[in-house]
Protein backbone atom coordinates (compact mmCIF):
# COMPACT_ATOMS: atom_id res chain seq x y z
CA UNK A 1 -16.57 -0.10 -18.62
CA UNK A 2 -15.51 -3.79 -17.95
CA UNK A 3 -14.76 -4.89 -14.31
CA UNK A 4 -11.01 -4.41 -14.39
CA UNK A 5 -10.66 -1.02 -15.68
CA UNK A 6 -10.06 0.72 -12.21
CA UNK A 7 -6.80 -1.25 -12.01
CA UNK A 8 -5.60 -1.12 -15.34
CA UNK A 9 -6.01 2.73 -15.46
CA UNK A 10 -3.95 2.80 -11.70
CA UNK A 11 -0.95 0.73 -14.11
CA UNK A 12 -1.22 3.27 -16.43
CA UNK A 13 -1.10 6.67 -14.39
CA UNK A 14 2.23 4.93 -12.25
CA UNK A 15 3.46 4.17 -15.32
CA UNK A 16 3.44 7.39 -17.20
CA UNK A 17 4.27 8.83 -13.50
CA UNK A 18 7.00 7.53 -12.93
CA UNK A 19 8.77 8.10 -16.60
CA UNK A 20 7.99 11.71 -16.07
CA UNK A 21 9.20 11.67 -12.71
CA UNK A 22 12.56 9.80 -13.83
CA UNK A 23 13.03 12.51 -16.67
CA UNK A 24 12.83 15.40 -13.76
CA UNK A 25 14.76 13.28 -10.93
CA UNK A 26 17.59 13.24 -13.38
CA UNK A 27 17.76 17.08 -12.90
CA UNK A 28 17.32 17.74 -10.01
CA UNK A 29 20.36 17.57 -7.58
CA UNK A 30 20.62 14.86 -4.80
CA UNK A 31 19.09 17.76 -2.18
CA UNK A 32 16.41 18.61 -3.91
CA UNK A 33 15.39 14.83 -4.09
CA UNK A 34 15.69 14.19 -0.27
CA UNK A 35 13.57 17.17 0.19
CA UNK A 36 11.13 15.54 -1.89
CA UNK A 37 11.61 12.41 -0.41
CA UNK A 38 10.81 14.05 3.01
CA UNK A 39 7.41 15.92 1.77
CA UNK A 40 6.21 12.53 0.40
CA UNK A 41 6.77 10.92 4.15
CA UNK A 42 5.05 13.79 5.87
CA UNK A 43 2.01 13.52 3.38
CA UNK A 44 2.08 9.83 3.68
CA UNK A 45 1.90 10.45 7.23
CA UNK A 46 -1.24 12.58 6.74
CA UNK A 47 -3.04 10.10 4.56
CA UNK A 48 -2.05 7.20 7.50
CA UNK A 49 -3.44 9.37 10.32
CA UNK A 50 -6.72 10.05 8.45
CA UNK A 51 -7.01 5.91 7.95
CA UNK A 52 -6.09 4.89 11.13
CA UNK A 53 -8.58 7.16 12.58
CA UNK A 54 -11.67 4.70 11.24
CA UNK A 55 -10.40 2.47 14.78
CA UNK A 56 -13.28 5.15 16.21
CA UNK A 57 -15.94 4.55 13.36
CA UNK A 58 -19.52 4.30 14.97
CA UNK A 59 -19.93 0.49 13.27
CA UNK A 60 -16.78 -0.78 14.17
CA UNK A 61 -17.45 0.13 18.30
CA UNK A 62 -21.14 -1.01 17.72
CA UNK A 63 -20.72 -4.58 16.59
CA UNK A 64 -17.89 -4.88 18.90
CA UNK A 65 -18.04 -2.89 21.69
CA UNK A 66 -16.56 0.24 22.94
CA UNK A 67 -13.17 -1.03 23.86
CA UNK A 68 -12.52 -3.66 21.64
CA UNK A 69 -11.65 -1.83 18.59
CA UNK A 70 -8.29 -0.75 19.82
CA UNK A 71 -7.32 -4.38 20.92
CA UNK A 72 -8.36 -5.75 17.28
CA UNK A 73 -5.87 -3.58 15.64
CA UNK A 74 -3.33 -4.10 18.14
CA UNK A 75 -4.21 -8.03 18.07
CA UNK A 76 -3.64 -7.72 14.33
CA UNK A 77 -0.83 -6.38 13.94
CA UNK A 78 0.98 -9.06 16.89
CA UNK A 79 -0.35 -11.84 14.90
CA UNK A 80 0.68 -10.46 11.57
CA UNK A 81 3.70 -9.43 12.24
CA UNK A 82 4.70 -13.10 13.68
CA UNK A 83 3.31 -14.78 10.74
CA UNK A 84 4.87 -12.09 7.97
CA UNK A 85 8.11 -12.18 10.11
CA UNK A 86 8.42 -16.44 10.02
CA UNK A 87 7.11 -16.21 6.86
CA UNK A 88 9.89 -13.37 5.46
CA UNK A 89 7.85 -11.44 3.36
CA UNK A 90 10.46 -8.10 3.57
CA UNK A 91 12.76 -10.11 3.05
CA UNK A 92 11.09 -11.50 0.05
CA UNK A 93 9.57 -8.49 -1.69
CA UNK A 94 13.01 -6.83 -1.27
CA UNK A 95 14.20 -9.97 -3.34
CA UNK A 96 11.70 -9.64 -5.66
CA UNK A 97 12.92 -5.83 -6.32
CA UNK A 98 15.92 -7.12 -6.37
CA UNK A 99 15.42 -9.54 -9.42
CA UNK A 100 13.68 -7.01 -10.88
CA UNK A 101 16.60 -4.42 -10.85
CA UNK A 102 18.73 -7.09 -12.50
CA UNK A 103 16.47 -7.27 -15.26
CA UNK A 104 15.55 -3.93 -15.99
CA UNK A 105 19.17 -2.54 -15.71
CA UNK A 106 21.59 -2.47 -18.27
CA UNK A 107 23.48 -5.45 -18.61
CA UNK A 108 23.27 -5.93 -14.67
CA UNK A 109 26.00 -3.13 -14.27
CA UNK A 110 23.86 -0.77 -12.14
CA UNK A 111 25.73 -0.12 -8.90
CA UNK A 112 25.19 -0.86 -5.15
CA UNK A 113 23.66 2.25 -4.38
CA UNK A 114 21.53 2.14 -7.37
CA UNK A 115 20.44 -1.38 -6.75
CA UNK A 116 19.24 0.15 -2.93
CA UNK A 117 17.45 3.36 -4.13
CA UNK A 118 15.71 0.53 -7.23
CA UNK A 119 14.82 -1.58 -4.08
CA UNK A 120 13.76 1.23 -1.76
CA UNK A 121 11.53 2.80 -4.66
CA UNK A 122 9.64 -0.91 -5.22
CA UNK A 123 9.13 -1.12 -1.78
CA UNK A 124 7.94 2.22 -0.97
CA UNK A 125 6.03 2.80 -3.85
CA UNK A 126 4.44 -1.09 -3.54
CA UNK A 127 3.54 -0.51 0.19
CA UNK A 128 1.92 2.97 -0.50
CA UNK A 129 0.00 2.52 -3.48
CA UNK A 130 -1.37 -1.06 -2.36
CA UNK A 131 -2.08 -0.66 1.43
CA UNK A 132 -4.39 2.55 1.56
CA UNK A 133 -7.69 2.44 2.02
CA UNK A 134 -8.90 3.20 -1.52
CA UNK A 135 -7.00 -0.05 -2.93
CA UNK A 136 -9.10 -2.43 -0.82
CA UNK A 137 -12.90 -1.08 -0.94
CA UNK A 138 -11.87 0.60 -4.51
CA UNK A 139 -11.05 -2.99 -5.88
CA UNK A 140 -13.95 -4.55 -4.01
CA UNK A 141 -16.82 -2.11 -5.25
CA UNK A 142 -15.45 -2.28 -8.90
CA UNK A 143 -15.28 -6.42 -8.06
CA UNK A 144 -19.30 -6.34 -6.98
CA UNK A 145 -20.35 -4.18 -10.02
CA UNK A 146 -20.86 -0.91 -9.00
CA UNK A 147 -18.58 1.17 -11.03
CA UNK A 148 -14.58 2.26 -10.68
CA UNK A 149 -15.10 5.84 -9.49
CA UNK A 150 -13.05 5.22 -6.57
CA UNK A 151 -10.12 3.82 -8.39
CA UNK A 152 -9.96 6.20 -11.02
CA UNK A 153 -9.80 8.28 -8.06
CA UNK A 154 -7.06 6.52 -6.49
CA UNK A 155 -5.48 6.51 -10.31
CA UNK A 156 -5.29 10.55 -10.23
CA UNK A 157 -3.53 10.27 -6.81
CA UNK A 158 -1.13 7.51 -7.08
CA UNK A 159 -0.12 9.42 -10.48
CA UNK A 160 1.00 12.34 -9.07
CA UNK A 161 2.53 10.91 -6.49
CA UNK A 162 4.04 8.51 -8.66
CA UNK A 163 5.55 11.43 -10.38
CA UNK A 164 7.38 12.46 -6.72
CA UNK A 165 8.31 8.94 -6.10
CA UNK A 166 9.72 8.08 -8.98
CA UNK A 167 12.17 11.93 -9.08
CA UNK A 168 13.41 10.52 -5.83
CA UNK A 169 13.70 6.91 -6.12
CA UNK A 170 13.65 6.14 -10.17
CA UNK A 171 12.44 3.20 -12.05
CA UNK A 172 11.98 0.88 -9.19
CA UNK A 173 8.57 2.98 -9.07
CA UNK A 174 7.56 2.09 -11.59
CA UNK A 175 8.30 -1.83 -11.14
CA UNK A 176 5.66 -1.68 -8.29
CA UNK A 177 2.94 -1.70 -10.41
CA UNK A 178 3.30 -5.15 -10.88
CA UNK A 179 2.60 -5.53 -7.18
CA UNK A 180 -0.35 -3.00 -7.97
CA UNK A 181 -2.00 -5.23 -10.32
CA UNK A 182 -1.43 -8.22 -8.01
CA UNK A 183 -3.38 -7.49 -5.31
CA UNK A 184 -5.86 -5.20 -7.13
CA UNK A 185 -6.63 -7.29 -9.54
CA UNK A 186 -7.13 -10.28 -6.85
CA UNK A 187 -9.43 -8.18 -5.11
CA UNK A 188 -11.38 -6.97 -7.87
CA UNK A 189 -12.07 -10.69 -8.86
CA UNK A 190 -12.73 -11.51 -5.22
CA UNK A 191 -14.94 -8.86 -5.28
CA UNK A 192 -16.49 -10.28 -8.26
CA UNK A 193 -16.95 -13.76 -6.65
CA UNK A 194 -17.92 -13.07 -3.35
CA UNK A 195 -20.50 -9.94 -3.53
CA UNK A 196 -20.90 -7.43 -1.15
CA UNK A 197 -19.28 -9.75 1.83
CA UNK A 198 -16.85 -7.35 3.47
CA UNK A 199 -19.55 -4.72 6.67
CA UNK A 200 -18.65 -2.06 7.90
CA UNK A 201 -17.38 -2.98 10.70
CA UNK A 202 -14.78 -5.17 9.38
CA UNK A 203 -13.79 -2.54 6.59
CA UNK A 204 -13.13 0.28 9.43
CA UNK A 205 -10.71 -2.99 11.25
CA UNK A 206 -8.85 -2.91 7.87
CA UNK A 207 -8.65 0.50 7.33
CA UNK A 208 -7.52 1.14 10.64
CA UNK A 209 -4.73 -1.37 10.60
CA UNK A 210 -3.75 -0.42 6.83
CA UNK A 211 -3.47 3.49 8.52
CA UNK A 212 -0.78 1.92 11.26
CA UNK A 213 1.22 0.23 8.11
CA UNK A 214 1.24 3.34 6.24
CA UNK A 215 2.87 5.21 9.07
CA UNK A 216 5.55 2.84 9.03
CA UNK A 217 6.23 3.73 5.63
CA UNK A 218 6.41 7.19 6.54
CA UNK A 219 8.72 6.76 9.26
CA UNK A 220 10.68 4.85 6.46
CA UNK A 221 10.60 7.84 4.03
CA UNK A 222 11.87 10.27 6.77
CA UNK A 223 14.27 7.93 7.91
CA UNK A 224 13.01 7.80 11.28
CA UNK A 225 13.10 4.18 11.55
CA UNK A 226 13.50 1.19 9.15
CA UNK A 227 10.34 -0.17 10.09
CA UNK A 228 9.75 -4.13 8.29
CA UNK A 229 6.20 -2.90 7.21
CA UNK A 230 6.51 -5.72 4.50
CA UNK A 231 6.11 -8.47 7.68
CA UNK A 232 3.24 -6.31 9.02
CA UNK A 233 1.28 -7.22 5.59
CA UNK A 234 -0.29 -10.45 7.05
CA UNK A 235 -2.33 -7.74 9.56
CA UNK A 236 -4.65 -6.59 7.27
CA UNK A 237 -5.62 -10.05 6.66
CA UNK A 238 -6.07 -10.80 10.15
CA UNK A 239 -8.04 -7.65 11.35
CA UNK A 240 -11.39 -8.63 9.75
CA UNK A 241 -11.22 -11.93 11.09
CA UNK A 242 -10.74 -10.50 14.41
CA UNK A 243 -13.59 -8.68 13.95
CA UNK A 244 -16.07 -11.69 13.37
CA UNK A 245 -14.61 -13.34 15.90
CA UNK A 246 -15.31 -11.08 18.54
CA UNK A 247 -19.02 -10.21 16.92
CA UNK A 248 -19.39 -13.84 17.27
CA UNK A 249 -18.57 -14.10 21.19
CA UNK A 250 -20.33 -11.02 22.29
């Protein structure tokens, strides 16, 4: 298989997802889709826990001590959430959906509420499929040569859940996989470009703080609290470089 395939078969599973899941949202009453909408926030919530719990992986406390992993992710997320904030990135992927709605619609008719669930479903379904864990080492491996198990893995899982998504939210779903190929595909090639550059160590820092931002997109889904995860993005970014810094100063 060519070094791309991972990501291209990820497209393809939201894709089909999320026109099966519009056919069955359609019948299903509003209920039954908040339900849905809640079981998707408590298994996000799951799937955050399990990745944020890498901030006690053996590697990570070796190269940087026993009570500095805590303060990287916490130092991450400060720093990323004042640069995502100046820089507006909610603000701007919610544009983007927006834009997107307006084009995909017909004839630009589609009403407020309908424009907000479009918006919501980008967002969600953007932040979910494209912060996990499996998106960043999956793209990386596949990048360095050494196959696309993991994102043929992550395929399977983001189609189902692509099928939920999309019952509760519609096609805005499916409009995030333009986000998906984005940053997978820019992985994959920096991957492909840089080797095997990302240790341990600074993969458990990432993980870690990508498990934080995916609980903020389950508090979103239960509609605990409105959390801009979109302005946290810049943290995953900055936890890795955290990490060498303080491996460099101990």
């Amino acid at each position: 298989m060519f070094i791309g395939t991972g990501t291209v078969v990820n497209a393809t599973t939201v894709l089909v997802g999320s026109g099966l899941g519009v056919l069955i949202g359609h019948r299903l009453p509003l209920r039954t889709r908040s339900v849905v909408t809640d079981a998707l926030g408590l298994v996000t919530l799951l799937i955050a826990a399990s990745s944020a719990f890498a901030v006690s992986d053996d590697a990570f406390s070796d190269a940087v001590g026993g009570s500095a992993p805590m303060l990287i992710v916490l130092g991450a997320l400060l720093i990323g959430a004042i640069i995502g904030s100046l820089a507006r990135i909610e603000d701007r992927l919610e544009g983007l959906g927006d834009v997107l709605q307006r084009r995909l619609s017909r004839g630009g008719t589609e009403d407020h509420a309908g424009r907000d669930r479009f918006i919501q479903g980008f967002m969600t379904a953007s932040l979910v499929f494209c912060v996990g864990p499996l998106t960043i080492l999956g793209s990386i491996t596949e990048g360095i040569g050494e196959g696309s198990d993991q994102l043929l893995l992550k395929s399977a899982l983001d189609g189902f859940a692509s099928i939920a998504f999309a019952a509760a939210f519609g096609w805005g779903v499916a409009a995030s996989v333009l986000t998906l190929v984005l940053i997978q595909g820019s992985l994959t090639a920096l991957g492909a470009a840089l080797g095997d550059f990302l240790p341990e160590a600074h993969l458990a820092a990432l993980t870690a703080t990508g498990g934080l931002l995916l609980v903020g997109v389950a508090l979103r889904l239960l509609e605990i609290k409105q959390l801009k995860v979109g302005d946290l993005l810049p943290a995953l970014l900055i936890a890795p470089l955290l990490t060498e810094l303080v491996i460099q100063l101990r």
